[in-house]
C-alpha atoms as a PDB file:
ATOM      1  CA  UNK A   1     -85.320  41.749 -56.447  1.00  0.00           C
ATOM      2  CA  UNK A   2     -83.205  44.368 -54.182  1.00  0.00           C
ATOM      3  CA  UNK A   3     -81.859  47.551 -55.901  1.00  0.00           C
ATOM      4  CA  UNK A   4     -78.917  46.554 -53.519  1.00  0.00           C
ATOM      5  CA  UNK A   5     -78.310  43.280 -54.947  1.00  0.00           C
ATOM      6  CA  UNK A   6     -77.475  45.628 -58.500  1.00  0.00           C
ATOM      7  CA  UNK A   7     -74.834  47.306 -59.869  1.00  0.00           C
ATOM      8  CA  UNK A   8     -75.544  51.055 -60.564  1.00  0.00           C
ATOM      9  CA  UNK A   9     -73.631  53.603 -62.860  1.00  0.00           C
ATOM     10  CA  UNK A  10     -74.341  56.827 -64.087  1.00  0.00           C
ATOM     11  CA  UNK A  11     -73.501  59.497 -66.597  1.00  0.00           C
ATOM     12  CA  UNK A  12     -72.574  63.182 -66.360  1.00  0.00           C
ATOM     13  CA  UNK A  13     -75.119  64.943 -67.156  1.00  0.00           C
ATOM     14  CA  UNK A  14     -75.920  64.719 -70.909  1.00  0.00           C
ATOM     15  CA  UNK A  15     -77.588  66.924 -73.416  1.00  0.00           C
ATOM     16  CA  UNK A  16     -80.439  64.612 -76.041  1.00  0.00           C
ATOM     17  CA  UNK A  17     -81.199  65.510 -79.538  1.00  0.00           C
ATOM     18  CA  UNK A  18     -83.597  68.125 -78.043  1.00  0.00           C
ATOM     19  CA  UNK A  19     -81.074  69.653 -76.274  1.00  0.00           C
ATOM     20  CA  UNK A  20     -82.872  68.721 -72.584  1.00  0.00           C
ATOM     21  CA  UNK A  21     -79.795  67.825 -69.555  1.00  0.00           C
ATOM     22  CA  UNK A  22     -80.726  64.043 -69.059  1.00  0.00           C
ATOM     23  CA  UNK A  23     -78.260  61.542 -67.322  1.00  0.00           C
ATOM     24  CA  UNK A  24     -77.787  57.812 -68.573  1.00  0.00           C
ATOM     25  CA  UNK A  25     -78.094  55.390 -65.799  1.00  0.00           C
ATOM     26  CA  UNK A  26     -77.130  51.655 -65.639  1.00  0.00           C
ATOM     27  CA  UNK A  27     -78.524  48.532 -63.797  1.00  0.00           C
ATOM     28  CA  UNK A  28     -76.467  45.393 -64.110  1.00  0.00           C
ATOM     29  CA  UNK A  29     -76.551  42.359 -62.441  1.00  0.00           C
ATOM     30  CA  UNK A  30     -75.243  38.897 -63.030  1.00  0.00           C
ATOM     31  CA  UNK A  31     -77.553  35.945 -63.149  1.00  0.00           C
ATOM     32  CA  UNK A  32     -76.147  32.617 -63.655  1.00  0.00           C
ATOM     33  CA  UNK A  33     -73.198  33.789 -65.477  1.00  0.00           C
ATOM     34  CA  UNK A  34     -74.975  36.068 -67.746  1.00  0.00           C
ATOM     35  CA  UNK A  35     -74.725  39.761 -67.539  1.00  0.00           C
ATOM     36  CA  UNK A  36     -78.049  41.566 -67.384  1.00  0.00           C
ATOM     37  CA  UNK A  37     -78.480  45.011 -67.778  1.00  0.00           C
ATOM     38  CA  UNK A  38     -81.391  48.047 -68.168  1.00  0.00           C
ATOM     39  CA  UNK A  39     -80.690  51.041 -69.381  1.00  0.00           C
ATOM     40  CA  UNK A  40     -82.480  54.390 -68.108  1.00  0.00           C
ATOM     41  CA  UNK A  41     -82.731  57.801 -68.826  1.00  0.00           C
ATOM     42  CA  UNK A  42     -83.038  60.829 -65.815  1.00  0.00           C
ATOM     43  CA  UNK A  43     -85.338  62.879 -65.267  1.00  0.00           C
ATOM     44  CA  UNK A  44     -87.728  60.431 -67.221  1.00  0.00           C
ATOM     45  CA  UNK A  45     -86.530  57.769 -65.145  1.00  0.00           C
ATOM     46  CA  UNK A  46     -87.829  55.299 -67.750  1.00  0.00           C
ATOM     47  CA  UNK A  47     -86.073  52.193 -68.735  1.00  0.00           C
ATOM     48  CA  UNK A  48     -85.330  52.551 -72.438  1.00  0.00           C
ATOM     49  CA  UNK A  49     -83.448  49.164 -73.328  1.00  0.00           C
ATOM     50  CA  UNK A  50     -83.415  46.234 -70.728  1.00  0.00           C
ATOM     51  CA  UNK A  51     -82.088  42.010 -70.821  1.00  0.00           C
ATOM     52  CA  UNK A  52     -83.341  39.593 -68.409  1.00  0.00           C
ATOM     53  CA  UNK A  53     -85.286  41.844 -65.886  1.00  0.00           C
ATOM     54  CA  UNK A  54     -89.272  41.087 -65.475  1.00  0.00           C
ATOM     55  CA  UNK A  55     -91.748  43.843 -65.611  1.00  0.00           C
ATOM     56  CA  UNK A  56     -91.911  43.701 -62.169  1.00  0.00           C
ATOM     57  CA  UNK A  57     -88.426  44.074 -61.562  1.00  0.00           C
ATOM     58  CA  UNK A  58     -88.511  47.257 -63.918  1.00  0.00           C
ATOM     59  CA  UNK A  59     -91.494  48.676 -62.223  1.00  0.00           C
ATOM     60  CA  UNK A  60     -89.219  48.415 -59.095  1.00  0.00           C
ATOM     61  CA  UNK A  61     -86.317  50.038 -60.910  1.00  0.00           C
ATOM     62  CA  UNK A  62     -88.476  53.341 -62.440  1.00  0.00           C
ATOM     63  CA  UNK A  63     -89.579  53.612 -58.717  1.00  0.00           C
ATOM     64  CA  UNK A  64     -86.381  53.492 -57.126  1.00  0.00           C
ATOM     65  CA  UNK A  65     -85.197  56.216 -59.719  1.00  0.00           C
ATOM     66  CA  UNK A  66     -87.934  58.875 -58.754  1.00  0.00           C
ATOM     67  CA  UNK A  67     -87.386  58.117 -55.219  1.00  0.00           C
ATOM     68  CA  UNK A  68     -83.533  58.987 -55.327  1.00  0.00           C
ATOM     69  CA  UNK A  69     -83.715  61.472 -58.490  1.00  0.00           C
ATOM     70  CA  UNK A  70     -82.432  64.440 -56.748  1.00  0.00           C
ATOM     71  CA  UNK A  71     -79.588  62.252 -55.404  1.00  0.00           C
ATOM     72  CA  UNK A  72     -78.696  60.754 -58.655  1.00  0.00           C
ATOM     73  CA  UNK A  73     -79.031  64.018 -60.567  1.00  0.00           C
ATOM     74  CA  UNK A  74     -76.461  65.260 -57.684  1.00  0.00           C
ATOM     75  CA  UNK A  75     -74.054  62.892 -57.906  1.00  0.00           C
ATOM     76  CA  UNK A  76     -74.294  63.332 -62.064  1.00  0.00           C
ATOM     77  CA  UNK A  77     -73.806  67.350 -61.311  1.00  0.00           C
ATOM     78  CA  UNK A  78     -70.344  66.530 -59.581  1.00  0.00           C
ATOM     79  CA  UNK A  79     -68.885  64.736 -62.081  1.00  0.00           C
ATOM     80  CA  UNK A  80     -70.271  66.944 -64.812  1.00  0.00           C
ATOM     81  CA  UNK A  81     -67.949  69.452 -63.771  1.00  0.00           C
ATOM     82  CA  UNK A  82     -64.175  68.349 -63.275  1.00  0.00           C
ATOM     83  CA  UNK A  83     -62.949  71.107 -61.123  1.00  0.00           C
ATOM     84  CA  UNK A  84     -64.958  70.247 -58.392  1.00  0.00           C
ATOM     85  CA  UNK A  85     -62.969  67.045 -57.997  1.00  0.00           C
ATOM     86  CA  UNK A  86     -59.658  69.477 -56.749  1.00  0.00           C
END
């Protein structure tokens, strides 16, 4: 499996029940007409709910989240805060 072959979304950034900044993040891919998708949460980057993907493939995924965590967390910063899209 290729991260690039996936579709990626995230949150803003988020506050949990123990009011810590986390950012929801999205994997989805289609496989033979069904949509699979895994769920994560930043900074854990743990996969919390998942369809379809092997342990492997999530293994792959929780690495591919530390490696670009900064990044992500960026990117979740921006749209956090509206007036930086003016």
């Amino acid at each position: 499996m290729a991260v690039d072959d996936l579709t990626m979304t995230y949150s803003a950034i988020l506050q949990d029940k123990d009011n810590k900044k986390i950012v929801r993040v999205s994997f989805e891919r289609n496989r033979n007409g069904i949509k699979e998708v895994a769920e994560a949460v930043l900074p854990l980057c743990s996969v919390v709910r998942q369809n379809g993907y092997s342990d492997e493939e999530i293994t792959v995924l929780e690495e591919y989240m530390k490696n670009n965590l900064d990044d992500i967390m960026g990117k979740a910063k921006i749209i956090s805060n509206p007036l930086k899209w003016l």
